[in-house]
C-alpha atoms as a PDB file:
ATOM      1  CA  UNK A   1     -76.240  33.584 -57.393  1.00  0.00           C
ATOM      2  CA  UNK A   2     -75.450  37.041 -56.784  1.00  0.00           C
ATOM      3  CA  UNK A   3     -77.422  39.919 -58.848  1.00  0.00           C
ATOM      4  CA  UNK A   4     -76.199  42.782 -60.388  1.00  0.00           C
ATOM      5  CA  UNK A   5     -77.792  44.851 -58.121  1.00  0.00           C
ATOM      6  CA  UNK A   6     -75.397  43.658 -55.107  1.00  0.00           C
ATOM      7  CA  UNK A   7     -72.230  43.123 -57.331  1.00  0.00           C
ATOM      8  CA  UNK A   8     -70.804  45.743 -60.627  1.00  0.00           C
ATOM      9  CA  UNK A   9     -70.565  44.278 -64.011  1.00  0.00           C
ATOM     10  CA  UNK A  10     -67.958  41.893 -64.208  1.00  0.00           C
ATOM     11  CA  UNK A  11     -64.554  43.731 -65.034  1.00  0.00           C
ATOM     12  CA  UNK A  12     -62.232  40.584 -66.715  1.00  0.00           C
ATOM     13  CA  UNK A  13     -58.443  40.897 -66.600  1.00  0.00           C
ATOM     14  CA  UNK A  14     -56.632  38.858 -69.639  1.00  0.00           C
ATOM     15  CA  UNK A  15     -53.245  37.316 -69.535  1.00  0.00           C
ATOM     16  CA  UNK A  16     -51.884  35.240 -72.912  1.00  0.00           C
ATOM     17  CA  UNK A  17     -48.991  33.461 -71.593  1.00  0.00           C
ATOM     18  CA  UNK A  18     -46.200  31.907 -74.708  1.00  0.00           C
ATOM     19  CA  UNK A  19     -43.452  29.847 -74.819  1.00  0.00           C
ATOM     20  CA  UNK A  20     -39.941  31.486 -75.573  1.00  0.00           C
ATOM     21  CA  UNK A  21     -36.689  30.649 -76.660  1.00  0.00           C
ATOM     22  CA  UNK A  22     -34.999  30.098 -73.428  1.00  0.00           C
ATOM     23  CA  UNK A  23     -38.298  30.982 -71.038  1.00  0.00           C
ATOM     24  CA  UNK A  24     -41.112  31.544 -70.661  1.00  0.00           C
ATOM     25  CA  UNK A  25     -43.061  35.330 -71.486  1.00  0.00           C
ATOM     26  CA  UNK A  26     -46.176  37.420 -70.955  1.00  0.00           C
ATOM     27  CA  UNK A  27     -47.406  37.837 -74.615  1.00  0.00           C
ATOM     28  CA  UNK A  28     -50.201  39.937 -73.720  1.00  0.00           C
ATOM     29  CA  UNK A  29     -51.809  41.274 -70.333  1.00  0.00           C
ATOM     30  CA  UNK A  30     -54.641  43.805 -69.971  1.00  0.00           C
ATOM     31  CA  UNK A  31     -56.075  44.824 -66.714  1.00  0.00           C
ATOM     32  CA  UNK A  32     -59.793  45.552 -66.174  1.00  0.00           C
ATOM     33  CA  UNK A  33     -61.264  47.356 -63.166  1.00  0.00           C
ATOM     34  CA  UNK A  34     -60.033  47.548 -60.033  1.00  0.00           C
ATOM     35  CA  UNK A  35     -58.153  44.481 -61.085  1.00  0.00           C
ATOM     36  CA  UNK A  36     -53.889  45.624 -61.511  1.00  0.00           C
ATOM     37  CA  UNK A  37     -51.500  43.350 -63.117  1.00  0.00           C
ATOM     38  CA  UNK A  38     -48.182  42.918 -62.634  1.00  0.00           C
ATOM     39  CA  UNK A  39     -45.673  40.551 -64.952  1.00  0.00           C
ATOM     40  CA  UNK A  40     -42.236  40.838 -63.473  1.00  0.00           C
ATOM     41  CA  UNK A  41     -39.516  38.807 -64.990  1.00  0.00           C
ATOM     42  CA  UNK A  42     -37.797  36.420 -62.555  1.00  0.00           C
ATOM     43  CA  UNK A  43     -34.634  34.184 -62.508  1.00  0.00           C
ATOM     44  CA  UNK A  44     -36.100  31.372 -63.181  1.00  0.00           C
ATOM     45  CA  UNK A  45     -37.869  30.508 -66.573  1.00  0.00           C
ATOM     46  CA  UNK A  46     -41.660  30.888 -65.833  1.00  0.00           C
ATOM     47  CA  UNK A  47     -43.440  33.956 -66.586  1.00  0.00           C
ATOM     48  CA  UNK A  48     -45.387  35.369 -63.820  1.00  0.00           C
ATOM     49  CA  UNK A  49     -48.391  37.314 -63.198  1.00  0.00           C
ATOM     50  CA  UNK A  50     -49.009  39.068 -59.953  1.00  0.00           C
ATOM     51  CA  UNK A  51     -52.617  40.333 -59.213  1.00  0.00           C
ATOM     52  CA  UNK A  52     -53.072  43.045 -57.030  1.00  0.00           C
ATOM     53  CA  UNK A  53     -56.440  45.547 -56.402  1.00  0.00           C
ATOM     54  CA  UNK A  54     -56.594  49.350 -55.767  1.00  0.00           C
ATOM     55  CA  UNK A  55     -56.996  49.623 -52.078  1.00  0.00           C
ATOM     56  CA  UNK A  56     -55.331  46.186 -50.959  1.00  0.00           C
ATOM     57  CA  UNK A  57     -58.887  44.405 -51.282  1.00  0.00           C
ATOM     58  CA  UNK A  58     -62.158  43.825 -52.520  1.00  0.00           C
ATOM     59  CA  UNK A  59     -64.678  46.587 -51.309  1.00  0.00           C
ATOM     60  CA  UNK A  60     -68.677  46.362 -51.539  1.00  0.00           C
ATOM     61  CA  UNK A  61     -69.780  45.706 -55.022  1.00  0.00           C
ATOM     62  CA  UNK A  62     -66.530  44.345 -56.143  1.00  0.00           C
ATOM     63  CA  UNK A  63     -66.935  41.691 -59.102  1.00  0.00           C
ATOM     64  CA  UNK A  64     -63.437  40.684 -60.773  1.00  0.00           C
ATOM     65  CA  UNK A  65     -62.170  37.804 -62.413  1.00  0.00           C
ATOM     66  CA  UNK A  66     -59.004  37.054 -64.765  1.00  0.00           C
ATOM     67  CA  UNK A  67     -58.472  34.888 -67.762  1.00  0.00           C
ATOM     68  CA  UNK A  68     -55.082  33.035 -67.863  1.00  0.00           C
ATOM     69  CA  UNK A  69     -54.084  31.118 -71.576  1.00  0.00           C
ATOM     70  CA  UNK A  70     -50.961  29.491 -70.880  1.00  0.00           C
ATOM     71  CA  UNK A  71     -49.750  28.371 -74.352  1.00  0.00           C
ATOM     72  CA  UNK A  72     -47.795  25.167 -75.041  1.00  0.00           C
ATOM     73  CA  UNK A  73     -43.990  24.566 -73.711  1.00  0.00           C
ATOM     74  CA  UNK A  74     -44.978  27.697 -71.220  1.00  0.00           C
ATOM     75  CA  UNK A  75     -44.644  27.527 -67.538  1.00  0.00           C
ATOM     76  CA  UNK A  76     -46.635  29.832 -65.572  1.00  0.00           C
ATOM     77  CA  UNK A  77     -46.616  31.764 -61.915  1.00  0.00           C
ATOM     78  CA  UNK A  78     -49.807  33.290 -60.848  1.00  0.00           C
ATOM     79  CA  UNK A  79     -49.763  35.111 -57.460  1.00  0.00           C
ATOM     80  CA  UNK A  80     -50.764  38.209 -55.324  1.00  0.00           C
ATOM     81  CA  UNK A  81     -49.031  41.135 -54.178  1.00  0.00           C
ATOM     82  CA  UNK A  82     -50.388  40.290 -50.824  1.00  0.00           C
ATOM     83  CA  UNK A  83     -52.967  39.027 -48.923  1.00  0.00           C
ATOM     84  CA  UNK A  84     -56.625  39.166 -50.806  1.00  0.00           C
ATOM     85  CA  UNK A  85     -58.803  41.245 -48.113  1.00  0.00           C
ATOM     86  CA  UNK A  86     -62.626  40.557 -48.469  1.00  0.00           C
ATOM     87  CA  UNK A  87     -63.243  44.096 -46.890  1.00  0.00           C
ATOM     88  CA  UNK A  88     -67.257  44.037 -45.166  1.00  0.00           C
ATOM     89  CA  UNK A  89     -70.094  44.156 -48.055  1.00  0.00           C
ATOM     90  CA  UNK A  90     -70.418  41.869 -51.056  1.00  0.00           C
ATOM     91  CA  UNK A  91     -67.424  40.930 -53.344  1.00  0.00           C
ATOM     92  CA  UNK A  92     -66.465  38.277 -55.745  1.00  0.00           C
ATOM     93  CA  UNK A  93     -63.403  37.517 -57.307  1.00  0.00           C
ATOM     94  CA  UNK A  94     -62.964  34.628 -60.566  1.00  0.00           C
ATOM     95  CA  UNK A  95     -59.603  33.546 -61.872  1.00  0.00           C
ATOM     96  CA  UNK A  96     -60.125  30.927 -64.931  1.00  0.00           C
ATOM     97  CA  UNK A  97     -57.045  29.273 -66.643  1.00  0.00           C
ATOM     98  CA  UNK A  98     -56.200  27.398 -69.433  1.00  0.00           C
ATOM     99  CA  UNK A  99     -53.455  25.262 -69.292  1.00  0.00           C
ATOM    100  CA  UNK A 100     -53.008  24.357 -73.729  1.00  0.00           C
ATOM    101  CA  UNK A 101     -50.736  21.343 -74.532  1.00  0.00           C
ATOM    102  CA  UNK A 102     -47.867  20.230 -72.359  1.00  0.00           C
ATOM    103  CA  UNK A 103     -47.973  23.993 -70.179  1.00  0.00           C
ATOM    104  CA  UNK A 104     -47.648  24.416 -66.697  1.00  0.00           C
ATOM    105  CA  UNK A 105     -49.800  26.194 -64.458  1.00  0.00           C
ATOM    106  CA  UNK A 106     -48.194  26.766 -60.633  1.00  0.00           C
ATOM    107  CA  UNK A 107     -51.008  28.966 -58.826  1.00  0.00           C
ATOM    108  CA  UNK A 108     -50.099  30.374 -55.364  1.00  0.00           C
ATOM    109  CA  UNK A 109     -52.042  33.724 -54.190  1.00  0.00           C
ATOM    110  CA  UNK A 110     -51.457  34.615 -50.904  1.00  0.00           C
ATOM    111  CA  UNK A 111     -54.309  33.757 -48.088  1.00  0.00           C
ATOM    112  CA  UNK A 112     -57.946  34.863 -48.253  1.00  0.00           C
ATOM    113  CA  UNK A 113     -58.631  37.427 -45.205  1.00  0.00           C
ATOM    114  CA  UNK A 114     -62.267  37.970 -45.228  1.00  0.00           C
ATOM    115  CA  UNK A 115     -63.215  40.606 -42.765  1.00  0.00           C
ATOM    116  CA  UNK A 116     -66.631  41.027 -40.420  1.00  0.00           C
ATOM    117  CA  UNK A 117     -69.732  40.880 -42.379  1.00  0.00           C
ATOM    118  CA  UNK A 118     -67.715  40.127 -45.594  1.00  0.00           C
ATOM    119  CA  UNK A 119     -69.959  38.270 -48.113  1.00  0.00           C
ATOM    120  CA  UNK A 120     -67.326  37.056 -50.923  1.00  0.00           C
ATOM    121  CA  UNK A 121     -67.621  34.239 -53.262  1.00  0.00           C
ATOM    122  CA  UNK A 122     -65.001  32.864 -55.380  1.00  0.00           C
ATOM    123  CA  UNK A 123     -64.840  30.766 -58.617  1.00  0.00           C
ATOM    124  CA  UNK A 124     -61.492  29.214 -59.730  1.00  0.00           C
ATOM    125  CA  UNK A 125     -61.972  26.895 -63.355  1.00  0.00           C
ATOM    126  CA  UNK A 126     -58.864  25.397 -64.327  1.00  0.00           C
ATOM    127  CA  UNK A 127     -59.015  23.796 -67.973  1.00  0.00           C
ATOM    128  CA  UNK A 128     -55.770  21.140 -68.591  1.00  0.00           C
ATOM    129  CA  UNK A 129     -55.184  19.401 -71.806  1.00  0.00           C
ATOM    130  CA  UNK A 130     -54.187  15.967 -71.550  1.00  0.00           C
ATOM    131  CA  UNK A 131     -50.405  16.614 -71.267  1.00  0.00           C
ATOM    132  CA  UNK A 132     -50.773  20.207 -69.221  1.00  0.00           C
ATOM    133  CA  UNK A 133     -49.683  20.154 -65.542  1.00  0.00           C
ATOM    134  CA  UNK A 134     -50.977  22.128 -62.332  1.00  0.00           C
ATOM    135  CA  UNK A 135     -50.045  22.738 -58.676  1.00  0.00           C
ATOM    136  CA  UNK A 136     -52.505  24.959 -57.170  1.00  0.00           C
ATOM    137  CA  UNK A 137     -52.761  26.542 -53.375  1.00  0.00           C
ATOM    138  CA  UNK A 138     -55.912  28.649 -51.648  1.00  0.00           C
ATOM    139  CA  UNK A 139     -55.673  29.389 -48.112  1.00  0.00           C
ATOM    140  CA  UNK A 140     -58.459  31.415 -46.709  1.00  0.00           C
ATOM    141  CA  UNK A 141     -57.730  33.136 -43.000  1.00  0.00           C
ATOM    142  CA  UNK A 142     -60.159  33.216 -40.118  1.00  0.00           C
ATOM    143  CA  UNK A 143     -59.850  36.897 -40.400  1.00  0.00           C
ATOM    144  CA  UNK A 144     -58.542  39.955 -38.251  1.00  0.00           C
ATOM    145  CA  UNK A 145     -58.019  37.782 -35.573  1.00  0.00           C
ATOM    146  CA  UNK A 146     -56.174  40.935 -33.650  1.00  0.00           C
ATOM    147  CA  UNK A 147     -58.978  42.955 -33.926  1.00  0.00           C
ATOM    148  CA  UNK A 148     -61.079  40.513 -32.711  1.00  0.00           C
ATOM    149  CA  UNK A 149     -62.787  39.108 -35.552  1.00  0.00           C
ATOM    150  CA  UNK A 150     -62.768  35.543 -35.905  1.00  0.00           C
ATOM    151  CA  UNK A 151     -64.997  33.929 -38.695  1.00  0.00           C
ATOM    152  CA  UNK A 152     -66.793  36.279 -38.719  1.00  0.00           C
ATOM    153  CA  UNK A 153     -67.490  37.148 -41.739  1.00  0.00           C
ATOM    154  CA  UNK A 154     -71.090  36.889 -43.400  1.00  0.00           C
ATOM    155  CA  UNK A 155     -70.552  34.017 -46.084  1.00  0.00           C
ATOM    156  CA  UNK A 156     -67.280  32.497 -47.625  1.00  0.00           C
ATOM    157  CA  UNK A 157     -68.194  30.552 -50.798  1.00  0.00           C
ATOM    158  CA  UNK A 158     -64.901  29.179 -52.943  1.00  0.00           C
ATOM    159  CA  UNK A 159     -65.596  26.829 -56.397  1.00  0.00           C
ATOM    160  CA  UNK A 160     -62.767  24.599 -57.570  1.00  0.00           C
ATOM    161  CA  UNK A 161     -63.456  23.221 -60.916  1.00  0.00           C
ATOM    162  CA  UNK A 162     -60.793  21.118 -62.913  1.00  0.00           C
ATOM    163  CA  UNK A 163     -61.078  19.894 -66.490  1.00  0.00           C
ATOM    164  CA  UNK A 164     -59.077  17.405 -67.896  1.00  0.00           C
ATOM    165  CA  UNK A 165     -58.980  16.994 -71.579  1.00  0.00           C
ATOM    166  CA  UNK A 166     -62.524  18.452 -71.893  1.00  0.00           C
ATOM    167  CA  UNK A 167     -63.993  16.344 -68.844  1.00  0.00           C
ATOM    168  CA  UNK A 168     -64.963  17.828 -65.769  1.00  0.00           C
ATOM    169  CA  UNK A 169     -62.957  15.880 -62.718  1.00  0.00           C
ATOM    170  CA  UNK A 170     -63.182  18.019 -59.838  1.00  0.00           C
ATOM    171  CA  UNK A 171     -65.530  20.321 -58.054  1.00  0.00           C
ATOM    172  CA  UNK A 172     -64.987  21.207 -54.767  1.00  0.00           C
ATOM    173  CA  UNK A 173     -67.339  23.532 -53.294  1.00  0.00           C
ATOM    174  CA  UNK A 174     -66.483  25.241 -50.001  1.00  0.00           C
ATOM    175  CA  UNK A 175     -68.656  27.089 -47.987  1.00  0.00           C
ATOM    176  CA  UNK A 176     -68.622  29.083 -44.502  1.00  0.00           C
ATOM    177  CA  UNK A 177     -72.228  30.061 -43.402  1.00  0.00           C
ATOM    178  CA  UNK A 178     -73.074  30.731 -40.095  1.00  0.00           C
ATOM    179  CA  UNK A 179     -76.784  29.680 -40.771  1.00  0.00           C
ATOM    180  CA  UNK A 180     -75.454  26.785 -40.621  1.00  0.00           C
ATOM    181  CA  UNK A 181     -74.130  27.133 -37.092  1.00  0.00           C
ATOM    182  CA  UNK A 182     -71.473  29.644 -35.720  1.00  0.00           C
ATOM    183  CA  UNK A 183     -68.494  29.254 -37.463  1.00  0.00           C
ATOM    184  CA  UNK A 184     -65.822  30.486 -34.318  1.00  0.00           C
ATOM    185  CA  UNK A 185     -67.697  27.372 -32.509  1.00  0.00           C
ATOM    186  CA  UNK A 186     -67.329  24.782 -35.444  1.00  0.00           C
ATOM    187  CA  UNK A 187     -64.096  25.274 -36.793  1.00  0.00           C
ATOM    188  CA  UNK A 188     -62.292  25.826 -33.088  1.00  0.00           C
ATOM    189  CA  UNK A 189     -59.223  26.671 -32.679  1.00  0.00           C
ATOM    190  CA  UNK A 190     -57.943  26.690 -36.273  1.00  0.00           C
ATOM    191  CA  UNK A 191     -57.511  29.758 -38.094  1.00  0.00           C
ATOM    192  CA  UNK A 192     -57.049  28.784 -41.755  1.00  0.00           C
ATOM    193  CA  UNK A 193     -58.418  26.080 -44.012  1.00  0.00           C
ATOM    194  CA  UNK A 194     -55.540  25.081 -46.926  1.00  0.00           C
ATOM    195  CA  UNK A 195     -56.280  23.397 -50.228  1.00  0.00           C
ATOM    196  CA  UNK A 196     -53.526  22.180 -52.475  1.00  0.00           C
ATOM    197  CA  UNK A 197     -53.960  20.383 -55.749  1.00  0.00           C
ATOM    198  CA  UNK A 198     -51.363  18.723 -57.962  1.00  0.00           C
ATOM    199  CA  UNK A 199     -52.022  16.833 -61.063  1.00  0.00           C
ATOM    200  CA  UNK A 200     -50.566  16.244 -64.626  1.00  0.00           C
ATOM    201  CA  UNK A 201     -47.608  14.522 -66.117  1.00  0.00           C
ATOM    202  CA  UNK A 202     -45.073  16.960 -64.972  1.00  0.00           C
ATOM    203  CA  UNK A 203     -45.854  16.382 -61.234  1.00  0.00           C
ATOM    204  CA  UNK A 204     -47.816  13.115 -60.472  1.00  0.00           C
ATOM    205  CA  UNK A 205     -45.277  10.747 -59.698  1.00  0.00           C
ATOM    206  CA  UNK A 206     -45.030  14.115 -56.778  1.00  0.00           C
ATOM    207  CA  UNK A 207     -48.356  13.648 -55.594  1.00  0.00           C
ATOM    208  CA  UNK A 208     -48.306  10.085 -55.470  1.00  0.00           C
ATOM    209  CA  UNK A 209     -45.517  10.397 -53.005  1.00  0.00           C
ATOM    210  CA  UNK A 210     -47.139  13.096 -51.001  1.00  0.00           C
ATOM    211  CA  UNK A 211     -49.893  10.625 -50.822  1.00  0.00           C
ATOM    212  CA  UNK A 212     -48.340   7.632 -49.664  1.00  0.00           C
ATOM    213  CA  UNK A 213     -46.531  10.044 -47.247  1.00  0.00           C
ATOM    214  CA  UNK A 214     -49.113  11.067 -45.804  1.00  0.00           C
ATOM    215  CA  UNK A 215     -50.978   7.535 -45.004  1.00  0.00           C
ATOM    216  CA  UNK A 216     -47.849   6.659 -42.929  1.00  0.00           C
ATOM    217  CA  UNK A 217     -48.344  10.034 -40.295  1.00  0.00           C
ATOM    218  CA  UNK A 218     -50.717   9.260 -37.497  1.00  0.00           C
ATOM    219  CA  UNK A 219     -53.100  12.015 -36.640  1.00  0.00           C
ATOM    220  CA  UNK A 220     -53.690  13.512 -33.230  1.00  0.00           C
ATOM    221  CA  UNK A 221     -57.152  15.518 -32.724  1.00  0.00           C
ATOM    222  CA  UNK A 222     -54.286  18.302 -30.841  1.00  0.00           C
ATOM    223  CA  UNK A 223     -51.641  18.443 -33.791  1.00  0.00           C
ATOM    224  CA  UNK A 224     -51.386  22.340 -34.690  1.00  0.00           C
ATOM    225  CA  UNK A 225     -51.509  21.281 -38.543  1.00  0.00           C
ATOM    226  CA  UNK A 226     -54.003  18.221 -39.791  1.00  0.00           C
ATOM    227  CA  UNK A 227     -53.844  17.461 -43.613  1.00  0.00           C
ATOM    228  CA  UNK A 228     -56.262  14.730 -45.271  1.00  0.00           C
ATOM    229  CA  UNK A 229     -55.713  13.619 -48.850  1.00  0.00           C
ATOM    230  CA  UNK A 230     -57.608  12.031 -51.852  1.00  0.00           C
ATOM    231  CA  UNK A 231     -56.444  11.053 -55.249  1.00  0.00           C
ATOM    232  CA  UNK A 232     -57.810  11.921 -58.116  1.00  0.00           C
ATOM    233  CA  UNK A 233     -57.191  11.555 -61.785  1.00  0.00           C
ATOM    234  CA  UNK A 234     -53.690  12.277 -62.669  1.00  0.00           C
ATOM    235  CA  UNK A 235     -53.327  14.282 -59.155  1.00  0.00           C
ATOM    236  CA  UNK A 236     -54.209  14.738 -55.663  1.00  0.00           C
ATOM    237  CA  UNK A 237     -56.220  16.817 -53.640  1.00  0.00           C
ATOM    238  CA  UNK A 238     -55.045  17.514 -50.468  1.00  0.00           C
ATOM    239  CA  UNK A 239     -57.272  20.178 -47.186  1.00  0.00           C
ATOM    240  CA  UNK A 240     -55.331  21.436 -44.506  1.00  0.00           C
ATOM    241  CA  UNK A 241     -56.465  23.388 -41.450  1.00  0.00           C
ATOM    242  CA  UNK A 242     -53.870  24.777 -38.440  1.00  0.00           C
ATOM    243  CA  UNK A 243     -54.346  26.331 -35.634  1.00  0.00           C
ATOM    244  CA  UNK A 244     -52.091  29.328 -36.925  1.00  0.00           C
ATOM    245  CA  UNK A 245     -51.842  30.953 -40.598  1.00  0.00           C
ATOM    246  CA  UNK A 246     -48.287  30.734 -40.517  1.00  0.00           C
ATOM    247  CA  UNK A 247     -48.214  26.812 -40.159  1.00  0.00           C
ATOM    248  CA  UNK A 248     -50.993  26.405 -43.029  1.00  0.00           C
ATOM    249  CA  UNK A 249     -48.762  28.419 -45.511  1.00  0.00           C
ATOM    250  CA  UNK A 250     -45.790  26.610 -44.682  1.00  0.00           C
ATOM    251  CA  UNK A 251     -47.710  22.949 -44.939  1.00  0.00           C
ATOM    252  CA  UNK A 252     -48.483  24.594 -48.720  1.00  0.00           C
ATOM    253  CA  UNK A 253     -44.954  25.331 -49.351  1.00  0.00           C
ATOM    254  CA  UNK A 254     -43.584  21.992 -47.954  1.00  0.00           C
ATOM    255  CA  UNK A 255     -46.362  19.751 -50.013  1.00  0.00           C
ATOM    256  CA  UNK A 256     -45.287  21.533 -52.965  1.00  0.00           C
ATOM    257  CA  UNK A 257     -41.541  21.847 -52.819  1.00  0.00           C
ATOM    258  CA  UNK A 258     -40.317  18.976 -54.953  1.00  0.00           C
ATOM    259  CA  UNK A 259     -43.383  20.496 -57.411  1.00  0.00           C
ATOM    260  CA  UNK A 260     -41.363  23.562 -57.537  1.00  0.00           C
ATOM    261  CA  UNK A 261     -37.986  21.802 -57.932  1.00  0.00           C
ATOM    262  CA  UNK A 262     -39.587  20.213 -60.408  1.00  0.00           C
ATOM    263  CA  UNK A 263     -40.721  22.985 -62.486  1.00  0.00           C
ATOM    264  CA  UNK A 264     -37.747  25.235 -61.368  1.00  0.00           C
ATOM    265  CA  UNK A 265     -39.567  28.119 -59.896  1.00  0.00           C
ATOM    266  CA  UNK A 266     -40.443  28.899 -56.198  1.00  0.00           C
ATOM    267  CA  UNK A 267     -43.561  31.018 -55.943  1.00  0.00           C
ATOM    268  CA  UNK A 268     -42.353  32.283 -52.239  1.00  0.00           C
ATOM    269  CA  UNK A 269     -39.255  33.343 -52.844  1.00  0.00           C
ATOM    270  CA  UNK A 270     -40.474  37.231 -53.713  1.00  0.00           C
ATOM    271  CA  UNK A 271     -42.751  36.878 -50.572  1.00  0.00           C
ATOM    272  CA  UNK A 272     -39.838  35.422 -47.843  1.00  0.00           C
END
């Protein structure tokens, strides 16, 4: 647990997300902190919330999160302006969302760049009712690779937690600590980690397929992309790690494109 002393009191963004008429809308959004919103209103039917932070990162002493209420009959994009940069000092960054009745919650942020002796920790608590739906993607980077830093930041600490109908069904915790041994060393020649989760009504039939997929494509210790997946509950889970950042992002994209014909939306197509 990091103190107060380290981090600043906790500046919470809020987002109330409703169902229209014909689409979805932002009912309510109010920033907090170096924490900027952004709701721009896209082709498609989802409302969408862009986060971005004064100075293109998280600086020392950094403590944000933002609270998401997507309502029922809404379908939700939550993204980045850009990259999240973990600049060097201690930051931390919490995004909780609440997916009410039969909503849909498609989270994509760009990648996680956590810079030298960058201490950030991250929290992410998604809460689905029974009938809500999710696809979620976090990609952290090995860092400025160009300028030479590669893992090398000071600790990396993400929390996924996922309720479903009030019970708890996942918690994934992962963590990047050299005290545990040099991180360059152990993770090789890969320079970003992928997670991607899919679960709920809307989209499991989806990850079923991605799963079965999946078990049919042998794995070679040299491929530039390896993916593993587990089920669970009405989802999947799937980790990702490639050898370039470019290839992780595009593994996200691909496991979640029927997701996003699906729902209707593509959360890359303001980024590509």
């Amino acid at each position: 647990m990091l103190s107060s002393a380290v981090l600043g009191s906790l500046a919470t963004a809020q987002v109330v997300v409703r169902a229209g008429f014909d689409r979805s809308e932002v009912h309510r959004a109010r920033a907090a902190g170096p924490l900027r919103l952004l709701t721009p209103r896209a082709a498609g039917r989802a409302a969408w919330v862009v986060t971005s932070s004064l100075g293109g990162g998280l600086v020392h002493g950094d403590n944000v999160a933002c609270e998401i209420a997507i309502h029922p009959g809404a379908t939700c994009v939550i993204t980045t302006q850009s990259s999240t940069k973990a600049y060097r000092g201690t930051t931390s960054q919490q995004l909780r969302v609440r997916a009410l009745g039969d909503a849909t919650a498609l989270i994509v942020p760009d990648p996680i760049v956590p810079y030298r002796d960058a201490t950030f920790t991250q929290l992410t608590s998604i809460e689905l009712d029974a009938s809500a739906s999710l696809a979620l993607v976090d990609v952290v980077t090995a860092g400025r690779v160009a300028h030479g830093e590669r893992w090398s930041a000071t600790r990396f600490d993400s929390t996924l937690s996922i309720s479903l109908d009030g019970t708890r069904r996942l918690v994934d915790r992962f963590v990047l600590d050299p005290e545990d041994g040099s991180l360059a060393r152990r993770l090789g020649r890969f320079e970003a980690i992928g997670t991607v989760v899919i679960c709920g009504p809307r989209v499991d039939l989806i990850a079923t397929a991605q799963l079965a997929a999946l078990a049919e494509i042998p794995v070679r210790r040299d491929d530039p992309v390896i993916i593993a997946g587990s089920p669970f509950a009405t989802g999947a889970m799937f980790r990702i790690a490639g050898d370039r950042v470019h290839a992780v992002v595009e593994t996200t994209r691909e496991l979640l494109r029927e997701v996003c014909r699906a729902v209707g939306e593509d959360p890359w197509s303001r980024k590509f």
